[in-house]
Structures are given as structure tokens and as C-alpha cells.
Protein backbone atom coordinates (compact mmCIF):
# COMPACT_ATOMS: atom_id res chain seq x y z
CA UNK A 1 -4.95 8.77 10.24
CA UNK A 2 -6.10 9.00 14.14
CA UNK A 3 -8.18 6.18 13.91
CA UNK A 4 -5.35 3.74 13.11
CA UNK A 5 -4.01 1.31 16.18
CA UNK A 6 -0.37 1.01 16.22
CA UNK A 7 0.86 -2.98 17.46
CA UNK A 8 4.58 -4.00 18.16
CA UNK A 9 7.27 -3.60 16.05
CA UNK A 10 6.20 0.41 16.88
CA UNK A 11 7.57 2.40 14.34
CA UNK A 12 8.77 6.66 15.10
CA UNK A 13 5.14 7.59 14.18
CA UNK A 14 3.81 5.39 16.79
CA UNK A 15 6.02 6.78 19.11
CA UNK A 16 4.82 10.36 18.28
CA UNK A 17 1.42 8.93 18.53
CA UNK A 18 1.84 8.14 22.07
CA UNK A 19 3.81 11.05 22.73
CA UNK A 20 1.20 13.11 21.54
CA UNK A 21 -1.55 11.67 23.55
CA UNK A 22 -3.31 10.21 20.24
CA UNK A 23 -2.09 6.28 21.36
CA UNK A 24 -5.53 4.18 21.45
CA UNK A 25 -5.54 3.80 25.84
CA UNK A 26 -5.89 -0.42 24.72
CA UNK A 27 -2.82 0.20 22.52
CA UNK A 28 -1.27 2.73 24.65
CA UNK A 29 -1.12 0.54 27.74
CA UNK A 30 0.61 -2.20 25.49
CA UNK A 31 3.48 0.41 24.12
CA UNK A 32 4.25 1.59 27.44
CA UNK A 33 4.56 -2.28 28.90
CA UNK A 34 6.95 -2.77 25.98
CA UNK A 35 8.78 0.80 26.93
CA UNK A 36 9.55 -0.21 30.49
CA UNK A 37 11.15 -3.79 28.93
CA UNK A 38 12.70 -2.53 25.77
CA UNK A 39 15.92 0.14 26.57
CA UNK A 40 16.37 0.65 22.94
CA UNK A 41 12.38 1.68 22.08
CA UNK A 42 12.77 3.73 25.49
CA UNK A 43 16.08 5.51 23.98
CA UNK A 44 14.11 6.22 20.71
CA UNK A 45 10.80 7.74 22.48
CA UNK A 46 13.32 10.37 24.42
CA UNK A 47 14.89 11.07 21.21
CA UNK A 48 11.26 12.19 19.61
CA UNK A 49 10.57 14.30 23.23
CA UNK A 50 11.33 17.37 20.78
CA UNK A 51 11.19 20.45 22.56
CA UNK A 52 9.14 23.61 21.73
CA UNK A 53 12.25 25.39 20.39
CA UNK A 54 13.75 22.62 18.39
CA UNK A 55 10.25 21.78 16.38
CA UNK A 56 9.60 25.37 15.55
CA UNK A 57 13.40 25.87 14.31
CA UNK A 58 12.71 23.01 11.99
CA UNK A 59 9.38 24.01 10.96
CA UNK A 60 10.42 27.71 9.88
CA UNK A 61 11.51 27.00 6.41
CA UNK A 62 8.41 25.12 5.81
CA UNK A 63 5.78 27.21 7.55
CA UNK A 64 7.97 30.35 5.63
CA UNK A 65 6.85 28.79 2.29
CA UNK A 66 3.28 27.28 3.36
CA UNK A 67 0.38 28.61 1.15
CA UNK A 68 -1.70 29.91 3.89
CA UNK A 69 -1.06 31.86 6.55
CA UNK A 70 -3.87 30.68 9.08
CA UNK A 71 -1.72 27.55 8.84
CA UNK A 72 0.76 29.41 9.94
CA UNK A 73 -1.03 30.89 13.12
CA UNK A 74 -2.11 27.56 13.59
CA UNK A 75 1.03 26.02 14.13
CA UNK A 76 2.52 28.41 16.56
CA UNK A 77 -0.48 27.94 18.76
CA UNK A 78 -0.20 24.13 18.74
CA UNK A 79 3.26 24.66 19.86
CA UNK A 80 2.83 27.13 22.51
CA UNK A 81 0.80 23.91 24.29
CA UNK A 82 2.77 21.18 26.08
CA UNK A 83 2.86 18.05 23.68
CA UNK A 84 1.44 15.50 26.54
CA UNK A 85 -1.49 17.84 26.85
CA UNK A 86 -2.34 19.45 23.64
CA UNK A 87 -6.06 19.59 22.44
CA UNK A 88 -6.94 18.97 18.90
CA UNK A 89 -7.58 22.81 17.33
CA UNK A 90 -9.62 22.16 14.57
CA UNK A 91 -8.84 19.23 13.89
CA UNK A 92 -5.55 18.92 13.35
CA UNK A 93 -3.03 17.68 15.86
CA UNK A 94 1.07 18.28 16.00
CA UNK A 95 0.98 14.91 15.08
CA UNK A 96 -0.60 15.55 12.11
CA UNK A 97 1.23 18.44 11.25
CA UNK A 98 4.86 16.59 11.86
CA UNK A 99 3.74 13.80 9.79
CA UNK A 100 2.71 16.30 6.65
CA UNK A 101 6.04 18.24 7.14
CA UNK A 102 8.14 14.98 6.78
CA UNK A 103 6.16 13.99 3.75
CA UNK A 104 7.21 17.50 2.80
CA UNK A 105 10.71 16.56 3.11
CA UNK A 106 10.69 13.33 1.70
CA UNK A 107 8.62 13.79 -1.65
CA UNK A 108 8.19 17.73 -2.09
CA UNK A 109 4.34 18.07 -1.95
CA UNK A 110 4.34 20.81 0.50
CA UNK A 111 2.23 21.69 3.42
CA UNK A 112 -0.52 23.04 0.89
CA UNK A 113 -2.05 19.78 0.24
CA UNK A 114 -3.36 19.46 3.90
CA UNK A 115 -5.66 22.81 2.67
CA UNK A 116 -7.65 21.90 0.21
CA UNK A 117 -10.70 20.42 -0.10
CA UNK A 118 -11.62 16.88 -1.39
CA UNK A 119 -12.45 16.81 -4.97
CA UNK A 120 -14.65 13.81 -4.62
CA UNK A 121 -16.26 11.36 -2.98
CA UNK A 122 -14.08 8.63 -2.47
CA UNK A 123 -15.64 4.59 -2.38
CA UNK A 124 -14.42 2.27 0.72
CA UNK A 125 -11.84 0.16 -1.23
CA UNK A 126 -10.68 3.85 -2.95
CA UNK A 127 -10.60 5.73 0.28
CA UNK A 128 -8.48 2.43 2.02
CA UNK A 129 -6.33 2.28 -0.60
CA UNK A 130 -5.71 6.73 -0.31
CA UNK A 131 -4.94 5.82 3.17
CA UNK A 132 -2.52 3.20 2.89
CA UNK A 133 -0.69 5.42 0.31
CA UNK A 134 -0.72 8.32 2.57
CA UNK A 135 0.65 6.37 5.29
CA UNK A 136 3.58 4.45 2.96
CA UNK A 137 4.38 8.60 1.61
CA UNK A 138 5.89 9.19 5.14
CA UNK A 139 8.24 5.81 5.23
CA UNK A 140 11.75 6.29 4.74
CA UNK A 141 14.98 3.97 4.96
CA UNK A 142 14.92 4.78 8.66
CA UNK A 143 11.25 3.47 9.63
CA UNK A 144 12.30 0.03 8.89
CA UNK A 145 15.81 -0.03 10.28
CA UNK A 146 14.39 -1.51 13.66
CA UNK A 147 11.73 -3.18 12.92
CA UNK A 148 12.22 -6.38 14.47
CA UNK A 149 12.21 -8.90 11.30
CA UNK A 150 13.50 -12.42 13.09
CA UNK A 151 11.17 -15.21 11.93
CA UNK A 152 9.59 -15.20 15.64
CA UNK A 153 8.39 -11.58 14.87
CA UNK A 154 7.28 -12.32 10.97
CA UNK A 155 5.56 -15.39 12.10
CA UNK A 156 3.60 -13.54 14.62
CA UNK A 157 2.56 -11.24 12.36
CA UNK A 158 1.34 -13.68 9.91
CA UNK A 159 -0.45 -15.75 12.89
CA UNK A 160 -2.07 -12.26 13.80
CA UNK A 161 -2.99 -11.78 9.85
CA UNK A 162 -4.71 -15.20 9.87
CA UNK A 163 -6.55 -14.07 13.13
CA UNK A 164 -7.64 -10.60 12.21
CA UNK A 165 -8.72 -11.00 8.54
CA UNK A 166 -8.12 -14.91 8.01
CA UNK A 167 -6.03 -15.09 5.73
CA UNK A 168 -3.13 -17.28 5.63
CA UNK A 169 0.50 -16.76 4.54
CA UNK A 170 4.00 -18.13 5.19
CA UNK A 171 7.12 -16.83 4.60
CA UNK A 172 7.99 -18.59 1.39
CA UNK A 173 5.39 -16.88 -0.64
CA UNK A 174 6.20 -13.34 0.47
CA UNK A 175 9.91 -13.78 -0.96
CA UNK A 176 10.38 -10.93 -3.08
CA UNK A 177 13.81 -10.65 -5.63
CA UNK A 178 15.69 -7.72 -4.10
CA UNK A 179 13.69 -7.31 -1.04
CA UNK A 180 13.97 -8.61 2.10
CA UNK A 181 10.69 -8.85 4.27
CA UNK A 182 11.00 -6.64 7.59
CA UNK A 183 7.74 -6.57 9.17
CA UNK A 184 4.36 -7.95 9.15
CA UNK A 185 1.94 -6.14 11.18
CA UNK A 186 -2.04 -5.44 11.39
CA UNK A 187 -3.27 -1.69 11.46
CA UNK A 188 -7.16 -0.68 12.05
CA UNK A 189 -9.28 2.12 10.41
CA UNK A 190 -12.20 2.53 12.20
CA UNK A 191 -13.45 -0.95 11.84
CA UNK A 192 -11.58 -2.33 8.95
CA UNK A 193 -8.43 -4.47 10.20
CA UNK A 194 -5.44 -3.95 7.38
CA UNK A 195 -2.37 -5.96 7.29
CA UNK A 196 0.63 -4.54 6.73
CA UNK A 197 3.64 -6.84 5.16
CA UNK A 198 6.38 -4.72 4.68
CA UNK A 199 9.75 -5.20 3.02
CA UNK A 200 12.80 -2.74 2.46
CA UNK A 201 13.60 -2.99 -1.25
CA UNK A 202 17.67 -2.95 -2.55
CA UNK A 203 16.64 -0.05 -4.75
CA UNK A 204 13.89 1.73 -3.93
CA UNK A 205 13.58 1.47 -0.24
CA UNK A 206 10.42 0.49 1.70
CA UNK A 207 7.58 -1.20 -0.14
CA UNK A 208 4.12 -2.84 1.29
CA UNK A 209 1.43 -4.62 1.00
CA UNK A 210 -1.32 -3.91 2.31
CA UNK A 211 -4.53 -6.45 2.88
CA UNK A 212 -7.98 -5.70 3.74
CA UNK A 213 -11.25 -7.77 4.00
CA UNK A 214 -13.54 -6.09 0.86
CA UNK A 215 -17.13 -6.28 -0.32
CA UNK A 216 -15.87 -6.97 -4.38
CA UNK A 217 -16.17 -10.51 -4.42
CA UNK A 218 -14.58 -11.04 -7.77
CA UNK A 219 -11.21 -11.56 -9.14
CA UNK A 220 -9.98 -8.24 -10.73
CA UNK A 221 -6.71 -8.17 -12.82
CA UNK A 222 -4.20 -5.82 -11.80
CA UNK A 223 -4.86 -2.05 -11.37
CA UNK A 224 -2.34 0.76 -11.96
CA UNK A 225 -2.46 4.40 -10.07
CA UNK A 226 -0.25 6.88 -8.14
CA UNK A 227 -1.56 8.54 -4.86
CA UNK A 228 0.61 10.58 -2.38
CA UNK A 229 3.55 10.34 -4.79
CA UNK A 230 3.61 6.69 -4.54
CA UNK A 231 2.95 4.26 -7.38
CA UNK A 232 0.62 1.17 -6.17
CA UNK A 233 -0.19 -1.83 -7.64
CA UNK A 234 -4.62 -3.11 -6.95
CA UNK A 235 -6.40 -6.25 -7.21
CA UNK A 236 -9.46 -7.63 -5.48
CA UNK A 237 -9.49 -11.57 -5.23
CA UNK A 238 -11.07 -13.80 -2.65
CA UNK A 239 -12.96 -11.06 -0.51
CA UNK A 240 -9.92 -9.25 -0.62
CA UNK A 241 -8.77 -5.95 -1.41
CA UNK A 242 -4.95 -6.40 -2.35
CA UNK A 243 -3.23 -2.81 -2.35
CA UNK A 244 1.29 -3.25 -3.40
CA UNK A 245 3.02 0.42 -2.46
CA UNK A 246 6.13 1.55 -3.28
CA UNK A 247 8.66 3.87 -4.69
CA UNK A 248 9.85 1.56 -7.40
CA UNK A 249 8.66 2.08 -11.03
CA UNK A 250 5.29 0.64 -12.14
CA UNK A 251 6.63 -2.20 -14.68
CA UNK A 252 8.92 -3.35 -11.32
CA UNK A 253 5.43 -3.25 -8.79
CA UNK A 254 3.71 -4.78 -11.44
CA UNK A 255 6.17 -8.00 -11.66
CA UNK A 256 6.25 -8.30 -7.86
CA UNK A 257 2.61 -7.36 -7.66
CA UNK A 258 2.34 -10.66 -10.34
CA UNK A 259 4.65 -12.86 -8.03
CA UNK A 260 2.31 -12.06 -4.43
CA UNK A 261 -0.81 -12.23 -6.59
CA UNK A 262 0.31 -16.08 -7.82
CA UNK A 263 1.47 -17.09 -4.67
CA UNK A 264 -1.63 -16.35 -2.45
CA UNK A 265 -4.43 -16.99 -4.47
């Protein structure tokens, strides 16, 4: 997930980003003009300045129960290394490893899943669509909480959606039963610009979709899977590769999948 840009409302894993060093410098040099005008996003980035002591006593239980011990090893060495400085060992960052451990806490599926190997190939709208998942698995409650969701912010979002991967959307058709909209916002893999419309459901707590320019050119009807322990919703209509994520049960993504599909086709 390095290669994804991070754009106001910055969320706690875009403040570890920066803290980490892994901040795109373009993206970086945005987050820190916001940081000297925002006292409230300053307060939460020297709340995440987690000392060396602190992140290993709340690693212990997991790294006690992790299924390898080189990951073990490999931990203690990242945090033997000042956070602003650290060098990527083998790939994997502190960043990287905080974000797996608070998947861990959220949905159970360990530390064990970052060791093994890839069981396949994965296609460009399949791999997207793993990443997006991944990336929803660590959302709680608390991501959302401050996300800035006043129609000034949501309609900047959608004028940046319109911009980045033309396609255009109000308000009105993003109104959800049960969920109120929080934050629209565009993320990049490697070359492929995804928007991000996010909402924080009654029941079942933050759900997104996610919107990316694809090759399919066809209408597909709605597709059914669960990836990182979250159940998504798939379609592919206008050039588009149309990817709902959430915690709620399938039947419930599906009707809201049905109601976002309707209103922008």
C-alpha cells in the first residue's frame, strides 16, 4: 500500500505515513501546510509520535503469538531505528507492520497472513479491488470521526472525482438509508487514480465505494466476494470498475450496491 497518495481529509494512517517518512514529498509538503494551519490534525499527529517503548508494549501479545519467528526479529530491529529515519528492511516498513497489527485487532486474521506467499496471479481490476479491501479491513468507527464531511468538503471531493477519473456525481445520488456520507476523496496506485466515497453506516460502521477507470468496457451485473474479511459488492459499467466495501451482510451491500448502481449509470 506505499504507492497510495494520501489528500485532505488525512485520516491516522496518513498521519503514520508521514510520520514514517513514507508521505509522497508532493503530498507530504501539502500535509505539513495543512499541519501548521490545522491545531486539531497537529494534536492528532503528536498523539501517533508513539515511542519505542509504548509500540513494543503493544506489540508483545501479538508478536508472542505470530507464526514466525524471523517476524519476530524483524520487528525488534525496525524498532530499535528512530521512526523519522527508518529504512525499509526487506520490504516491510513499521508502517506496514502497525497497519497489519490493527487489522489484527479489528478482524482476528493475525500477523501470519503478511507471510505467505500469493496463491495466484491476480488481474488489474482483481488486484484493485484486493487493495481497496485491504485498505477498508483497517477502518474502524474512529477513522471517520474527523473526517471533515460539510458539503464544502464533499463537494470538493466530487469536483476532484470529476477531475481525476471524470466522472460526475452529486450528493443526491450517493444518499444511502442508514448511512450518512463522510468523505469523498481520490487515492492513487501507481498510476491508477481511485475514488474513495465513504460513508459511516448506523449498523455496521464504515462502508465505501471505491471507483476506478477500467479496461472492461461492458456492463456487468453485480458480483459477490469477501477479501480481507470484508464482504464487497463488483460491477463494471461505463469504463468503470465499481468496487462497494463494507462490514454489513451481503443481501444489505447488495441493496445499496443496487441503489449507487441506478443512480450513476
Amino acid at each position: 500500500m506505499k504507492s497510495i497518495r494520501f489528500t485532505a481529509p488525512y485520516s491516522d494512517e496518513a498521519i503514520v505515513a508521514w510520520l514514517d517518512g513514507e508521505m509522497e514529498a508532493s503530498d507530504a509538503r501539502r500535509f505539513e501546510a495543512a499541519l501548521a494551519e490545522d491545531r486539531h490534525l497537529a494534536a492528532r499527529a503528536d498523539a501517533l509520535r508513539l515511542n519505542q517503548q509504548e509500540i513494543a508494549s503493544a506489540f508483545a501479545p501479538l508478536l508472542n503469538e505470530a507464526p514466525q519467528s524471523r517476524m519476530e526479529a524483524q520487528l525488534a530491529t525496525l524498532l530499535a531505528r528512530p521512526a523519522a529515519t527508518e529504512a525499509k528492511a526487506n520490504g516491510v516498513s513499521r508502517r506496514a507492520l502497525i497497519a497489519a497489527s490493527l487489522s489484527f485487532l479489528m478482524i482476528g486474521s493475525g500477523l501470519g497472513y503478511l507471510a505467505r506467499p500469493a496463491t495466484k496471479t491476480l488481474g488489474e481490476s482483481e488486484k484493485i479491488r484486493d487493495l481497496e479491501a485491504q485498505y477498508m479491513s483497517l477502518y474502524s468507527a474512529e477513522t471517520l470521526l474527523d473526517a471533515d464531511s460539510s458539503p464544502t468538503a464533499l463537494q470538493r471531493g466530487l469536483a476532484r472525482t470529476a477531475q481525476d477519473i471524470g466522472l460526475r456525481a452529486n450528493e443526491q445520488q450517493l444518499e444511502l438509508h442508514g448511512a450518512e456520507l463522510k468523505m469523498v476523496r481520490i487515492l492513487r496506485y501507481d498510476t491508477t487514480s481511485i475514488a474513495q466515497i465513504a460513508w459511516m453506516h448506523a449498523d455496521y460502521g464504515p462502508m465505501a465505494l471505491c471507483i476506478s477507470p477500467d479496461s472492461q468496457p461492458a456492463r456487468t451485473e453485480l458480483n459477490h466476494e469477501q477479501r480481507h474479511q470484508m464482504n464487497l459488492v463488483w460491477w463494471h459499467s461505463g469504463g468503470y470498475q465499481f468496487v462497494l466495501i463494507g462490514r454489513n451482510p451481503t443481501s444489505q451491500l447488495k441493496q445499496n450496491a443496487l441503489t449507487l448502481q441506478a443512480a450513476l449509470s
